[in-house]
Protein backbone atom coordinates (compact mmCIF):
# COMPACT_ATOMS: atom_id res chain seq x y z
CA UNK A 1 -1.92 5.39 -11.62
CA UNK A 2 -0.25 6.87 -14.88
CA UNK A 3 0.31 10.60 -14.97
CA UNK A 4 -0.60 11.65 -18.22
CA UNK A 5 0.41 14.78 -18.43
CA UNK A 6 3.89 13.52 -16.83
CA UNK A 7 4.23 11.13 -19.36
CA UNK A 8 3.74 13.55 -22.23
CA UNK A 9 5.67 16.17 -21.08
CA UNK A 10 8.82 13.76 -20.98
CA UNK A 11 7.86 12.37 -24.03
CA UNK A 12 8.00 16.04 -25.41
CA UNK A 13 11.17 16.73 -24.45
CA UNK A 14 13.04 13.84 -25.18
CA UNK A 15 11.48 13.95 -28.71
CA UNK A 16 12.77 17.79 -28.80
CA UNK A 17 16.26 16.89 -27.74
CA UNK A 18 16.14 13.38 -30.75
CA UNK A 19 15.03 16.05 -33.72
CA UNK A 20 18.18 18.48 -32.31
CA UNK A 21 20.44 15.55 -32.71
CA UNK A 22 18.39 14.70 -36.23
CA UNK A 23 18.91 17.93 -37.56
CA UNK A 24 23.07 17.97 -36.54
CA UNK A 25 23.24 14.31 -38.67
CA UNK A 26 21.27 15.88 -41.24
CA UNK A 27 23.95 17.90 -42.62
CA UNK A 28 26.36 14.36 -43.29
CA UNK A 29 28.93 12.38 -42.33
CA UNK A 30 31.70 14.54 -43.39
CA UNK A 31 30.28 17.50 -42.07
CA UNK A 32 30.13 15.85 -38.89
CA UNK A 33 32.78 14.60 -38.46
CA UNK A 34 34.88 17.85 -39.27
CA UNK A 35 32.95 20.10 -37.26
CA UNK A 36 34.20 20.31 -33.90
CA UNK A 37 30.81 21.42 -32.26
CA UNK A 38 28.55 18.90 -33.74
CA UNK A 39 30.13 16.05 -32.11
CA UNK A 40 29.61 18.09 -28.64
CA UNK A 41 26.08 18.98 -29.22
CA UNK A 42 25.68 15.64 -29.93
CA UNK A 43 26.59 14.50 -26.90
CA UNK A 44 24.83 16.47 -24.99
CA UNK A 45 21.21 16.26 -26.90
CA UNK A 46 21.60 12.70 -26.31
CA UNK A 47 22.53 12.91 -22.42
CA UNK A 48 19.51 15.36 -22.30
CA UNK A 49 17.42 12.60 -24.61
CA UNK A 50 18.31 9.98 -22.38
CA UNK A 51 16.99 11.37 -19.13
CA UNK A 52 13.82 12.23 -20.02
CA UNK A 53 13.96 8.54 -21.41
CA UNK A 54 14.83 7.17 -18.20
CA UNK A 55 12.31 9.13 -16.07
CA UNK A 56 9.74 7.99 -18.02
CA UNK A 57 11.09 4.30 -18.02
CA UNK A 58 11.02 4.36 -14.08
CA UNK A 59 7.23 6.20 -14.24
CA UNK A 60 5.82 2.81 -16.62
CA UNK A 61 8.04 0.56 -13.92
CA UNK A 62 5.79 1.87 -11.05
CA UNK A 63 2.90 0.94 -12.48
CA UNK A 64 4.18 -2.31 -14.25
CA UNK A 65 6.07 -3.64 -11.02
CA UNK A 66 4.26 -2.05 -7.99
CA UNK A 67 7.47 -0.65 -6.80
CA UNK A 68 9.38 2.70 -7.39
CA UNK A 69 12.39 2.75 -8.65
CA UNK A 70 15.22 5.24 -9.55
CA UNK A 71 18.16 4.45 -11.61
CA UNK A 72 18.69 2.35 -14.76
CA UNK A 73 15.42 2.48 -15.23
CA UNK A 74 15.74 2.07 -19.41
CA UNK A 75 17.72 -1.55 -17.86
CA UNK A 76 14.94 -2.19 -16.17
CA UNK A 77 12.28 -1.11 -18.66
CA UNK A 78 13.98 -3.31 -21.19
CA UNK A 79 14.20 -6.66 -18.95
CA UNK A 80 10.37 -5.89 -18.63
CA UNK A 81 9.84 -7.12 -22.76
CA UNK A 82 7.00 -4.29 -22.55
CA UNK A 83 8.53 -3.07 -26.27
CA UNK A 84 9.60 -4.68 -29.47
CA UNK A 85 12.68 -6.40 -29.90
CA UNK A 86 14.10 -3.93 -32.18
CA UNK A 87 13.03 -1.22 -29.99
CA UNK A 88 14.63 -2.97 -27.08
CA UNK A 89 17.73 -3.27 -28.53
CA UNK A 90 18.21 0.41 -29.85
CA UNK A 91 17.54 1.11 -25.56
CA UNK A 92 20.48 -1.24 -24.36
CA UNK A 93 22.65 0.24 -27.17
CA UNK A 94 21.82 3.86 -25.62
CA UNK A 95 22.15 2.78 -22.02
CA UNK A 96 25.59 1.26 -23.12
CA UNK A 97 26.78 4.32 -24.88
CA UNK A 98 25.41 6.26 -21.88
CA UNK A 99 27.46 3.98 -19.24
CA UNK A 100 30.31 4.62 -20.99
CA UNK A 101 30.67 8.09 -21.39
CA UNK A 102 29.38 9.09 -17.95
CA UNK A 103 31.10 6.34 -15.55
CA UNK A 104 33.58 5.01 -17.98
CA UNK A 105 34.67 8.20 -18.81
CA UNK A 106 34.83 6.81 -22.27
CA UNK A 107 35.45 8.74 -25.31
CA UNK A 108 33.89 8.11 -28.49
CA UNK A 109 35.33 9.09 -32.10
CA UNK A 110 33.21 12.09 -34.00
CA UNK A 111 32.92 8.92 -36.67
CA UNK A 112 31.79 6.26 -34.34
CA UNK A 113 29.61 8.73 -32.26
CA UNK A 114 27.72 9.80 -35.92
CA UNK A 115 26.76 6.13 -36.01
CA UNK A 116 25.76 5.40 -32.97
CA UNK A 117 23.30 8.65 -32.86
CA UNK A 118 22.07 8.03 -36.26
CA UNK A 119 21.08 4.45 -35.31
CA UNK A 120 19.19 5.69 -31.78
CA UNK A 121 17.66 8.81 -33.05
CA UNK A 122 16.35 7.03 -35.90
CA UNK A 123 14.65 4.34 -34.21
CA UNK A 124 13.33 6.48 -31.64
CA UNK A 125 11.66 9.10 -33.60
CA UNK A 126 10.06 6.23 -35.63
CA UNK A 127 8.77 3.93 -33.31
CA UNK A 128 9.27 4.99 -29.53
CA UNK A 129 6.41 6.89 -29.26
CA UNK A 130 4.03 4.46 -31.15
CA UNK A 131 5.47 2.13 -28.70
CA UNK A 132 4.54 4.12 -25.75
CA UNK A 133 1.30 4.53 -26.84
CA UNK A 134 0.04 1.14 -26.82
CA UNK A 135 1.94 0.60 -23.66
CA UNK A 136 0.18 3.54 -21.76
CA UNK A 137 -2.81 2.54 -23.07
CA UNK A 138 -2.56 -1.04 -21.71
CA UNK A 139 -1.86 -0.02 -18.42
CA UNK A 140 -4.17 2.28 -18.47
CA UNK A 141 -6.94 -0.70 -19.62
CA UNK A 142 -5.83 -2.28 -16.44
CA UNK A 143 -6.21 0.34 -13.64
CA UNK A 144 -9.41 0.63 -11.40
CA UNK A 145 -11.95 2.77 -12.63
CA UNK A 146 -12.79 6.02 -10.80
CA UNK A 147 -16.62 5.98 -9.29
CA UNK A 148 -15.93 10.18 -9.47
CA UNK A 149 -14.14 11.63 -12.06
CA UNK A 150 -11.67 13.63 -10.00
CA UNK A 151 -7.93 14.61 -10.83
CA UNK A 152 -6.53 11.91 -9.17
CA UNK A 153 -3.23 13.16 -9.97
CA UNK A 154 -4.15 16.71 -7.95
CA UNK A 155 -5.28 14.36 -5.26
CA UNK A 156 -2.64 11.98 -5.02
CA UNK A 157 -0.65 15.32 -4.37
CA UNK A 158 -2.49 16.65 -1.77
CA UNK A 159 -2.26 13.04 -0.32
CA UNK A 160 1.22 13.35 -0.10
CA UNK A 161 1.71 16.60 1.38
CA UNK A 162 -0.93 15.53 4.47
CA UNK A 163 1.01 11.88 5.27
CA UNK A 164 4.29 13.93 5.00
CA UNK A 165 2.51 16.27 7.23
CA UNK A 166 1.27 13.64 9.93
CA UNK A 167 4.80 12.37 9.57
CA UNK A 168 6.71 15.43 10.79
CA UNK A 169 3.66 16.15 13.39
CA UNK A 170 4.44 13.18 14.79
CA UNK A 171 7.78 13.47 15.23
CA UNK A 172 7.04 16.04 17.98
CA UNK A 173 3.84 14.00 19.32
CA UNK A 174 6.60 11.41 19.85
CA UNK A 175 7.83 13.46 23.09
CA UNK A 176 6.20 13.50 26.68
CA UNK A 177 3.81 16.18 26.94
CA UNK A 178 5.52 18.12 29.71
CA UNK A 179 8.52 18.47 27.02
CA UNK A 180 6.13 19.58 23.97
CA UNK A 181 4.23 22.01 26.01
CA UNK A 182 7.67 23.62 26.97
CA UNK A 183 9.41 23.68 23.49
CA UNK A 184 8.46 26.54 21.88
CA UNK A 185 10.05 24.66 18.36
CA UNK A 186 7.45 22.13 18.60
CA UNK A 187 4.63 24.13 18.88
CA UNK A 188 5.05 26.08 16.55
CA UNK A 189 6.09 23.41 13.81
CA UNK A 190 3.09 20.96 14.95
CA UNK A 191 0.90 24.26 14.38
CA UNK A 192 2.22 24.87 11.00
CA UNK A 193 1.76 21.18 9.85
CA UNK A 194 -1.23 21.05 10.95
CA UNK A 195 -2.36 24.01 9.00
CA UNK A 196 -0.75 21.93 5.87
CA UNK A 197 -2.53 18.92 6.68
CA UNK A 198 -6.20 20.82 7.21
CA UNK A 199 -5.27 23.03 4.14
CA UNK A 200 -4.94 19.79 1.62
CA UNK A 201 -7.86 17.66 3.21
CA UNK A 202 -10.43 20.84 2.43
CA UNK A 203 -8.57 20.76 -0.90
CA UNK A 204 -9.73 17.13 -1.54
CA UNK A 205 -13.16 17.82 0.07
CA UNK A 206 -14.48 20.67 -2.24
CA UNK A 207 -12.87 19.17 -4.77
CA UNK A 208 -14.46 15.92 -4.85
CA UNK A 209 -17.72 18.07 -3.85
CA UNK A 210 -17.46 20.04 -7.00
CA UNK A 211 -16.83 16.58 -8.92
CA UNK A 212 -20.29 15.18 -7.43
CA UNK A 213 -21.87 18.86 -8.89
CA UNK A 214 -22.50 19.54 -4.92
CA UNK A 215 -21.24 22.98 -3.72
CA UNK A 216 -19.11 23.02 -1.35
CA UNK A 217 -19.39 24.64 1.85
CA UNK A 218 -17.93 25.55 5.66
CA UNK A 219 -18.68 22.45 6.36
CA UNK A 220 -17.49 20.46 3.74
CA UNK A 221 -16.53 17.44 5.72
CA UNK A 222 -20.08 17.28 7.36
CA UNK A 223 -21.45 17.28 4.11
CA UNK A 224 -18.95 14.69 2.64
CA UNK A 225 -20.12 12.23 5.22
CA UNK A 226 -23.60 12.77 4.67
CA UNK A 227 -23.05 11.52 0.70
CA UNK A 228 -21.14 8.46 2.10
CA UNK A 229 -17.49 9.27 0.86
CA UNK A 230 -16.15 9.97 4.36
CA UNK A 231 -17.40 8.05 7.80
CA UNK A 232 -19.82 10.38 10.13
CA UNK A 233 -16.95 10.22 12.51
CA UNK A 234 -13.91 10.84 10.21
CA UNK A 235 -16.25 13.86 9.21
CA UNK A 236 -17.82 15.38 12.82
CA UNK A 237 -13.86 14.44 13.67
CA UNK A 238 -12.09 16.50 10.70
CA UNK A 239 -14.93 19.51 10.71
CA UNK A 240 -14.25 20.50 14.01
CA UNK A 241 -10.52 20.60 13.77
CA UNK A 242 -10.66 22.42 10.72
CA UNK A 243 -12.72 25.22 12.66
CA UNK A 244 -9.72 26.35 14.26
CA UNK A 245 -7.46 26.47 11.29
CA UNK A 246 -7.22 30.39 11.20
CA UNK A 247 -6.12 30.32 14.66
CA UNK A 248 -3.36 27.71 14.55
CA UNK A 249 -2.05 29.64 11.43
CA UNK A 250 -1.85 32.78 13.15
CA UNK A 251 1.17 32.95 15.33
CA UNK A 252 -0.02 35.71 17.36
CA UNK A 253 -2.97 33.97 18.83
CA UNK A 254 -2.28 32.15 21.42
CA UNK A 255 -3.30 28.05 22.29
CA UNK A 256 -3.09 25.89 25.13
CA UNK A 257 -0.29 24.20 24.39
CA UNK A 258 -1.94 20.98 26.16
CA UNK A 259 -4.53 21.37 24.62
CA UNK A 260 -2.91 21.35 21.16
CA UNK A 261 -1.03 18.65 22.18
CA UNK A 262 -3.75 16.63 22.78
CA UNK A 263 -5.74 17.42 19.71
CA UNK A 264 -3.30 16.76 17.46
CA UNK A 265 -2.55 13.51 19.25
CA UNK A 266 -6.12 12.51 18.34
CA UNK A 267 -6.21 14.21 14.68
CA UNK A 268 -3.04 12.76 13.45
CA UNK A 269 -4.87 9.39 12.79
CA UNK A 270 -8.01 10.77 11.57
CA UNK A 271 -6.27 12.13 8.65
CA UNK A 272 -4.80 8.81 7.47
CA UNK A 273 -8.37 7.65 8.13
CA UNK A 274 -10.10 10.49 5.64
CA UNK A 275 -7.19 9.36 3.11
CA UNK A 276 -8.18 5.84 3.18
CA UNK A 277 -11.90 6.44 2.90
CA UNK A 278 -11.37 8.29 0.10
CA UNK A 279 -9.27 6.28 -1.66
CA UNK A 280 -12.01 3.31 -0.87
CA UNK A 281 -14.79 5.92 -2.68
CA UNK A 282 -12.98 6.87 -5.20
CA UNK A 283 -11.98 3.17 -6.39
CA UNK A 284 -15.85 1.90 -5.93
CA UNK A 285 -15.94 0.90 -1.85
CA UNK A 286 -18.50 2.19 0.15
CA UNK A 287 -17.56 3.62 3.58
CA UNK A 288 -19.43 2.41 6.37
């Protein structure tokens, strides 16, 4: 989904750096082009300009393609005929003038470099934005309503931080037992991760708890499952893991290590599973 507040802030910015370049080709041609530092400021308020232009052209490609991407996105963005042609045009003429100067090492006269930046800054203060606009607000149009109005963006985050968790958990669940149970470095990194992975699933529990105007409480999964966001098992499963959060975060108290072992053998699943419930809630599926 579109991150708004992304979105705007790099729109922000790259409308900041435009009006510094605006306000150096204010002062003329001739001015310009005889004063040494205009020419360099130039430069670089357009370098800055450009990416914040290109992180928000590989942001729209996400959501337009499926797929992320990272580098040439304003390429890309144009190929994708998502803007006018005039607007289109103006972004291939930047992206040129960009490729040259930073691979082709390619150095541009004070007087060609005041038309070049008079012609982009123009168009994009005008219309970019406008553009955007009814761009964002098409996509937007076409992405699945939430059944709970929660900060998806907050969530997605959280997400993220307990499938990079599972990931590096299993990394050391990958080894035999008798070698986890006897290195000291994966104990205490599984513990740790799991902490991370417990910390962001109460995170999403409350907060979609506080969304439904139910408040949340010790045993927020429990109660989760009993308004049909989570499964009864995913829930009993994820409650009484959580229960020992305190002492897996507390290095001086002490665990069976094959006993942590196999928890976290069994646990490591369940938290894909509460992501994937929620995501079916969230997006109008009921869990059975």
């Amino acid at each position: 989904m579109l991150d708004l507040q992304f979105l705007n802030d790099k729109a922000s910015k790259l409308v900041l750096f435009l009006k510094k370049v605006d306000k150096i080709l204010k002062n003329g041609r001739e001015a310009f082009i005889t004063t040494p530092i205009y020419p360099d400021r130039t430069q670089y308020y357009l370098i800055s300009a450009y990416n914040e232009l290109e992180e928000i052209s590989c942001h729209l490609l996400k959501e337009i393609t499926g797929e992320k991407h990272k580098g040439n996105c304003v390429q890309k963005i144009v190929k994708e005929q998502i803007f006018s042609e005039k607007l289109n045009r103006i972004l291939t003429d930047y992206s040129n003038y960009i490729s040259k100067i930073m691979e082709d090492n390619f150095s541009y006269s004070p007087e060609e470099l005041y038309a070049i930046a008079k012609e982009i800054v123009k168009t994009l203060l005008e219309i970019f934005i406008k553009e955007l606009a009814v761009v964002v607000k098409e996509i937007r149009s076409r992405e699945p309503k939430l059944a709970i109005p929660v900060n998806i963006k907050k969530i997605q985050d959280h997400g993220k931080a307990i499938k990079s968790s599972v990931r590096k958990m299993s990394n050391f669940l990958n080894f035999p037992e008798e070698e986890f149970i006897n290195t000291p470095l994966f104990i205490d990194r599984a513990r740790y991760f799991s902490v991370v992975a417990v910390d962001s699933s109460l995170w999403i529990c409350r907060h979609i708890m506080r969304k439904m105007k139910k408040k949340p409480d010790k045993n927020c999964f429990l109660k989760l499952s009993e308004e049909s966001i989570i499964s009864e098992e995913t829930g009993k499963k994820l409650q009484e893991f959580s229960s020992l959060r305190d002492t897996l975060a507390d290095p001086t108290k002490e665990i069976d290590p094959k006993k942590l072992y196999r928890m976290l053998k069994e646990i490591t699943p369940v938290f894909l599973k509460f992501l994937s419930e929620i995501s079916k809630a969230l997006f109008k599926k009921t869990v059975q």
